[in-house]
N, C-alpha and C. Protein backbone atom coordinates (compact mmCIF):
# COMPACT_ATOMS: atom_id res chain seq x y z
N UNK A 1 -9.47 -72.81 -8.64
CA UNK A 1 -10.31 -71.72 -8.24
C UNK A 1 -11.49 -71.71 -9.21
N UNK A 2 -12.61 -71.34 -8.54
CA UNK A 2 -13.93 -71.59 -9.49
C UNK A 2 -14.20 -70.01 -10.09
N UNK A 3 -14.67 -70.32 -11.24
CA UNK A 3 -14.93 -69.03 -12.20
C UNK A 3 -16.01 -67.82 -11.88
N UNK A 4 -16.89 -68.02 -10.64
CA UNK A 4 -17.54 -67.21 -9.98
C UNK A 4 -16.42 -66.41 -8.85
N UNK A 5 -15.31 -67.34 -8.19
CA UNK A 5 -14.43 -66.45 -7.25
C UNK A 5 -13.40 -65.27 -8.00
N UNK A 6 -13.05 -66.14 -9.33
CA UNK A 6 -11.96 -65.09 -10.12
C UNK A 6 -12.94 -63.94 -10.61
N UNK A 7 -14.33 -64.40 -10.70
CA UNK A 7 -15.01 -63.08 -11.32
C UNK A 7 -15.23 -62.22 -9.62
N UNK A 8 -15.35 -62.48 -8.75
CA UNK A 8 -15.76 -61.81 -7.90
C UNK A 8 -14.56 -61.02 -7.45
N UNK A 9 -13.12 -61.65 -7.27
CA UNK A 9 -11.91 -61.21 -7.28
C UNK A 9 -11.67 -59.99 -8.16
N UNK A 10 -12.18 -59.80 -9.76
CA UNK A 10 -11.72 -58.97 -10.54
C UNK A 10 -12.51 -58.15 -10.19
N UNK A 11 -14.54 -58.30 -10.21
CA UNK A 11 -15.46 -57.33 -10.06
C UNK A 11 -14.56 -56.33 -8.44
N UNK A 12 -14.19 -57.24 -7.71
CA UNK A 12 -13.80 -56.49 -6.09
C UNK A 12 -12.48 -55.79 -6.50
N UNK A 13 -11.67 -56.17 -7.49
CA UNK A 13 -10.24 -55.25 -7.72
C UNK A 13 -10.67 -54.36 -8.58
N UNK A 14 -11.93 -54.39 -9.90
CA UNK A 14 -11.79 -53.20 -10.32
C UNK A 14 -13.15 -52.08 -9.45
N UNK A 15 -14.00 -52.38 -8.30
CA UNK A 15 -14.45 -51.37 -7.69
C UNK A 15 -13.43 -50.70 -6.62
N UNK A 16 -12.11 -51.53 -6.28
CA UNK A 16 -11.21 -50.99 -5.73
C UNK A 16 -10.71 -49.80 -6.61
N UNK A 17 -9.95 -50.19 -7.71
CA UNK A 17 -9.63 -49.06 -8.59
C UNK A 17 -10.60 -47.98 -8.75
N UNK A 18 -11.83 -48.00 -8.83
CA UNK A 18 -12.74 -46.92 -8.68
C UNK A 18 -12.40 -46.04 -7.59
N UNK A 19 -12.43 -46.86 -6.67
CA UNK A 19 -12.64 -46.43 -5.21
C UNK A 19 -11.16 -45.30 -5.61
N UNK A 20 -10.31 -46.05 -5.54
CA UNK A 20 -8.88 -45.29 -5.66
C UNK A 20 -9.12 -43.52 -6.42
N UNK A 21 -9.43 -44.03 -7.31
CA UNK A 21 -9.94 -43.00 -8.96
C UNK A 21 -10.36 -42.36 -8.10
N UNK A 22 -12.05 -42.74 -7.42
CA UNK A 22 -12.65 -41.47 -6.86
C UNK A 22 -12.13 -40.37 -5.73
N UNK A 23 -11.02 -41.33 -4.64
CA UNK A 23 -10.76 -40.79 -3.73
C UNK A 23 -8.97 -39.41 -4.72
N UNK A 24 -8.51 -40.32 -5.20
CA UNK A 24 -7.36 -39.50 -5.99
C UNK A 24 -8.31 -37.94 -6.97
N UNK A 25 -9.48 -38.55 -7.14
CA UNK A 25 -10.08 -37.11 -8.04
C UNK A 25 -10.28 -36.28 -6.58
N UNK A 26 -11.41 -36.30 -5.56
CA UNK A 26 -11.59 -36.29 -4.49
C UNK A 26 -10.50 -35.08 -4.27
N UNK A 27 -9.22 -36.08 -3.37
CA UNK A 27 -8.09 -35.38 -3.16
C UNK A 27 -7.63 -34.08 -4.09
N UNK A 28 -7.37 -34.29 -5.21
CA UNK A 28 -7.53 -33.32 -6.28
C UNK A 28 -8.39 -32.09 -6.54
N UNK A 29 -9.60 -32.62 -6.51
CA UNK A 29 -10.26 -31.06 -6.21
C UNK A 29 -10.17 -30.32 -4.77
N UNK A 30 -9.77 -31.17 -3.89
CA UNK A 30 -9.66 -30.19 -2.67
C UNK A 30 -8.37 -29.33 -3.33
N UNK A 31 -7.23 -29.90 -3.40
CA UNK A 31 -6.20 -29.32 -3.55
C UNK A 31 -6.45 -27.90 -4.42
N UNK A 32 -6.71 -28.27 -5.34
CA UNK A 32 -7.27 -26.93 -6.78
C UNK A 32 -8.28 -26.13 -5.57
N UNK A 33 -8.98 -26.84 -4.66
CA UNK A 33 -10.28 -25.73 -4.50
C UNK A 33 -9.22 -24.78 -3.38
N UNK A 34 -8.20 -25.67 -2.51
CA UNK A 34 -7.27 -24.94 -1.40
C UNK A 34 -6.63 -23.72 -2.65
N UNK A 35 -6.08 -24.15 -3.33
CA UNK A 35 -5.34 -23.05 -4.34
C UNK A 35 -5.95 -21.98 -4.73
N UNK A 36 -7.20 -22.23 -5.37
CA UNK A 36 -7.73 -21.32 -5.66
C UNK A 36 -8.38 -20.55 -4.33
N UNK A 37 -8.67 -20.93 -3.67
CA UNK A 37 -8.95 -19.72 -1.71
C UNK A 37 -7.39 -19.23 -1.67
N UNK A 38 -6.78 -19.63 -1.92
CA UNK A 38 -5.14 -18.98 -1.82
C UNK A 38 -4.68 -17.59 -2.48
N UNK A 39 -5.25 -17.80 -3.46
CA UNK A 39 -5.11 -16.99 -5.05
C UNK A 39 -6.07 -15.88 -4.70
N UNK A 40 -7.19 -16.26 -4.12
CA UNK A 40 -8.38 -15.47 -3.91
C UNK A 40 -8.17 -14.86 -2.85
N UNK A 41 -7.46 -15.49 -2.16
CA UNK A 41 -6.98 -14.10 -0.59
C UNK A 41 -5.60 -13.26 -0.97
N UNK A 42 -4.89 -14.11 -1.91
CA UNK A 42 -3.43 -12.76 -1.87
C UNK A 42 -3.81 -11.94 -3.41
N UNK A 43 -4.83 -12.41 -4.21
CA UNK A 43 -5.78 -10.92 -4.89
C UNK A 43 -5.91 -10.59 -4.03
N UNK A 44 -7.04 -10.74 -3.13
CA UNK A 44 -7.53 -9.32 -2.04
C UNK A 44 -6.03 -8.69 -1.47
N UNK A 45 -5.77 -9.63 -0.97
CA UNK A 45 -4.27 -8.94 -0.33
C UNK A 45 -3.67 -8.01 -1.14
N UNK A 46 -3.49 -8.09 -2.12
CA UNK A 46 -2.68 -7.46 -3.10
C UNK A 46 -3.48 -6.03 -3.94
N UNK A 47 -5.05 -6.54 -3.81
CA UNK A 47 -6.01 -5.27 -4.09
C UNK A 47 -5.86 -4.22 -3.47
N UNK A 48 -5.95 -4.63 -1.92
CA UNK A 48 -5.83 -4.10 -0.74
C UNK A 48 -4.34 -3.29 -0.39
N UNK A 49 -3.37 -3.35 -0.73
CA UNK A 49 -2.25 -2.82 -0.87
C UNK A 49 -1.90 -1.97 -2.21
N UNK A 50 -2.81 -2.36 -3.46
CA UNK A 50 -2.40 -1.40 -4.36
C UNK A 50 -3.24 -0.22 -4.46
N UNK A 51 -4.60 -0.49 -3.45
CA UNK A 51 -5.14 1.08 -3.34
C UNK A 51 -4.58 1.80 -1.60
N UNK A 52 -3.72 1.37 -1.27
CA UNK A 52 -2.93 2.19 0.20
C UNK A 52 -2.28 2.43 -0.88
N UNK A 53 -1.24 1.93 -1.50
CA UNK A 53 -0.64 2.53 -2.29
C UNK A 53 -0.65 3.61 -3.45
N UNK A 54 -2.25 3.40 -3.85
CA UNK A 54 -2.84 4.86 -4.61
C UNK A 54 -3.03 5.74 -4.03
N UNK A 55 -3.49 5.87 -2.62
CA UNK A 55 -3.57 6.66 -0.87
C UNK A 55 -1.93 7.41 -1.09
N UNK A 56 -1.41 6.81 -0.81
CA UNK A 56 0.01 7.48 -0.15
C UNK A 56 0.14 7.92 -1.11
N UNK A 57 0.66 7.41 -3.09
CA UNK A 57 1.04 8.23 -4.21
C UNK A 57 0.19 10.14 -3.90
N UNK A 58 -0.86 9.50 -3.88
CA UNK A 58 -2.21 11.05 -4.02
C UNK A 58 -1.42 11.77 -2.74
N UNK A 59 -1.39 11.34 -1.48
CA UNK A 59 -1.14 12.45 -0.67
C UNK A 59 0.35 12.80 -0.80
N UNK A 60 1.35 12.11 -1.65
CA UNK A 60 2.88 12.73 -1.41
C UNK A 60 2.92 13.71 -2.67
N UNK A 61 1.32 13.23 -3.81
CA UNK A 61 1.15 14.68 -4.87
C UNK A 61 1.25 15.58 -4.77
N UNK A 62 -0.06 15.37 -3.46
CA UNK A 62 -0.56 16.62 -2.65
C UNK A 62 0.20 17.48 -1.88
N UNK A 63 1.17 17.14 -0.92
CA UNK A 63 2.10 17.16 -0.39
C UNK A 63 3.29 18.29 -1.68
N UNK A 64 3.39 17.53 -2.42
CA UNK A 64 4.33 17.77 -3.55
C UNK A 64 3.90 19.48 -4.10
N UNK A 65 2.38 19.21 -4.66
CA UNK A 65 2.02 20.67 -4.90
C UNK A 65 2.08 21.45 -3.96
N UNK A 66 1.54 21.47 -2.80
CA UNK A 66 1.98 22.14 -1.67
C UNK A 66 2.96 22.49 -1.78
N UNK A 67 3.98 22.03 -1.60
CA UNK A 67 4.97 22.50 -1.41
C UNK A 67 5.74 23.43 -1.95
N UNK A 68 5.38 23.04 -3.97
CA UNK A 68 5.68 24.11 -4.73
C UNK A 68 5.14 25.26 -4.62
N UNK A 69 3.59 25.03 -3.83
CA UNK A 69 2.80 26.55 -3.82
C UNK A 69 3.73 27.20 -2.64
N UNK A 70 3.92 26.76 -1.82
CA UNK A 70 4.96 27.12 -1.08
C UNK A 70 5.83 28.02 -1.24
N UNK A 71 7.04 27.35 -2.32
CA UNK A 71 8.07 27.72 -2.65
C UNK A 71 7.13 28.85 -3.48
N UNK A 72 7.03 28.76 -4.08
CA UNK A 72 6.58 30.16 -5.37
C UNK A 72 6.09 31.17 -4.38
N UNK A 73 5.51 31.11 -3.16
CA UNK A 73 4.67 32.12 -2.42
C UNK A 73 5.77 32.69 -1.75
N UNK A 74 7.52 31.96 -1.07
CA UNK A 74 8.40 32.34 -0.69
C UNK A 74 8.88 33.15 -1.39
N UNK A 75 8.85 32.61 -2.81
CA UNK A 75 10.25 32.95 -4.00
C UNK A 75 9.28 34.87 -3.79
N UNK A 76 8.43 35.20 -4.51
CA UNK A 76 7.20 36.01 -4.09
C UNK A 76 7.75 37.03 -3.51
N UNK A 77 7.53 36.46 -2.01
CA UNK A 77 7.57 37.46 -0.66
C UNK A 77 9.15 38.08 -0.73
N UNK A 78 10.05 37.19 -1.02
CA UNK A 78 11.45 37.70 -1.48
C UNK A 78 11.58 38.64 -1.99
N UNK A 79 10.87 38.52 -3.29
CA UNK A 79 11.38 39.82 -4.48
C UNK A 79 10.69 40.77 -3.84
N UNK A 80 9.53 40.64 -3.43
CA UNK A 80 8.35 41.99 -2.26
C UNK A 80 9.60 42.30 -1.22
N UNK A 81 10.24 41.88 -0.53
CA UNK A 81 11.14 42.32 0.51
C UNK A 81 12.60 43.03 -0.25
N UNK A 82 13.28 42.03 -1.61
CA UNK A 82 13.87 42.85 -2.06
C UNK A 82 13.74 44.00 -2.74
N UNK A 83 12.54 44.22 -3.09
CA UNK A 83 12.10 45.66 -3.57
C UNK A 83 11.91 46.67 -2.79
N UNK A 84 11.51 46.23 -1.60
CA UNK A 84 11.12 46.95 -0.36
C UNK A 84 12.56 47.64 0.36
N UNK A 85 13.96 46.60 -0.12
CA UNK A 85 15.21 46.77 0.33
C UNK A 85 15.52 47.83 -0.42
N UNK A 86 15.07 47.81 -1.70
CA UNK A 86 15.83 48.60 -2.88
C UNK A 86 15.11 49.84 -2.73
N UNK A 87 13.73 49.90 -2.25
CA UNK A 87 13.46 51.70 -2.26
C UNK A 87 14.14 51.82 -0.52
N UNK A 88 13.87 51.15 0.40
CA UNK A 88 14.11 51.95 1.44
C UNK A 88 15.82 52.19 1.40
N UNK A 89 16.30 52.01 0.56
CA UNK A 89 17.86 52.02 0.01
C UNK A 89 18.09 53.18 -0.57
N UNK A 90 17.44 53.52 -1.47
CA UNK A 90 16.99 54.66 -2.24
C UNK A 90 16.65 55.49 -1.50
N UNK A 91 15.93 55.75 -0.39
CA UNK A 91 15.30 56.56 0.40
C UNK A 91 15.78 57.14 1.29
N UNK A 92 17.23 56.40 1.73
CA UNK A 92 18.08 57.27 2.37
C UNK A 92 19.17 57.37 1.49
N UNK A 93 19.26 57.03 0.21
CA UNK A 93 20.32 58.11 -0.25
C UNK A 93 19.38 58.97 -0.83
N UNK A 94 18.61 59.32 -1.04
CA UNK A 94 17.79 60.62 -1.19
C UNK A 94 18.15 61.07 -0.09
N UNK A 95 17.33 60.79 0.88
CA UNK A 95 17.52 61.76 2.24
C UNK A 95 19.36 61.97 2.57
N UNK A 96 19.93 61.80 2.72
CA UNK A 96 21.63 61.80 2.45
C UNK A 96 21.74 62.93 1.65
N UNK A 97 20.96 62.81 0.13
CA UNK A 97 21.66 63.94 -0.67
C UNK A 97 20.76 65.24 -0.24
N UNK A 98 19.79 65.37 0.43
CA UNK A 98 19.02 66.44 0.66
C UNK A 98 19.23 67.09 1.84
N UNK A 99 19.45 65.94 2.76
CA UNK A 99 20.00 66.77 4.28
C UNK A 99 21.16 67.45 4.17
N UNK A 100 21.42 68.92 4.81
CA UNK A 100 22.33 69.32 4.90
C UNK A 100 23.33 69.34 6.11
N UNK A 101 23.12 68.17 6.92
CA UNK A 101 23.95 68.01 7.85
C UNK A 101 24.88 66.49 7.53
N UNK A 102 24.75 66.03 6.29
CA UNK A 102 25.30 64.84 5.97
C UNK A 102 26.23 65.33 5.06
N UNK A 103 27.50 65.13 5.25
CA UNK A 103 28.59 65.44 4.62
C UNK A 103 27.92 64.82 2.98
N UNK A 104 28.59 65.77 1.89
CA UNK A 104 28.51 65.09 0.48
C UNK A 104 29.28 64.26 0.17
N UNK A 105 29.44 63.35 -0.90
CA UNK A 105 30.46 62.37 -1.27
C UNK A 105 31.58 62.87 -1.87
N UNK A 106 32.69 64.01 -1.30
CA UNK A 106 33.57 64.57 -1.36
C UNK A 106 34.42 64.92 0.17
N UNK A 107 33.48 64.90 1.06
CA UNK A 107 33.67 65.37 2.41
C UNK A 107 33.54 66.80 2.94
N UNK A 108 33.05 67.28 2.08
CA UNK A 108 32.52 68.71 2.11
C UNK A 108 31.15 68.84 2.52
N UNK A 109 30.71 69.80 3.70
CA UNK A 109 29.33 69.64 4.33
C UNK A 109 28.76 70.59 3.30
N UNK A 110 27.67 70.54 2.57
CA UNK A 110 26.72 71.27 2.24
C UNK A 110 26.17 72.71 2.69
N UNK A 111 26.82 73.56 2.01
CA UNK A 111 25.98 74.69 2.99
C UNK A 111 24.44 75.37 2.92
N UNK A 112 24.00 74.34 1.59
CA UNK A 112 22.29 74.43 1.98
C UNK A 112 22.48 75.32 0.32
């Protein structure tokens, strides 16, 4: 074999290896560039779900205070109704001890 074919043989095997190199780098950055669009949509994805998720926390707050205003405005109206129980309670045993047609707490009618 003449020394111009073995050189043309090596020059053609090592632009092959280039070739290889370039297409293996090539391949490579697609891959990294696919990954990184990957990474970059399940951030958004994941952005996107941790502010619904700041949404729902705020309104089950909201929800939450409500509710206590609620309760405290019930608890409230209660003691207003049990007070309301306790004089109109009062109000007929007054009237009881003043009428004289209501037997006294002996069984003896009052004769005024």
């Amino acid at each position: 074999m003449s020394t111009g074919a073995i050189v043309a043989i090596a020059i053609g095997a090592v632009a092959l290896l280039a070739l290889l190199v370039l297409l293996a780098g090539a391949a490579r950055r697609r891959r990294l560039d696919s990954r990184r669009e990957k990474a970059g949509e399940l951030r958004q994805e994941a952005q996107a779900r941790g502010i619904q998720a700041s949404r729902v926390e705020a309104e089950a707050d909201e929800k939450a205070a409500a509710s206590r205003r609620e309760a405290a405005f019930a608890a409230e109206r209660a003691q207003v109704a049990e007070r309301e129980r306790r004089f109109a309670r009062e109000g007929h045993e007054e009237a009881a001890e003043v009428d004289p047609d209501v037997k006294d707490r002996e069984g003896v009618r009052s004769e005024g």
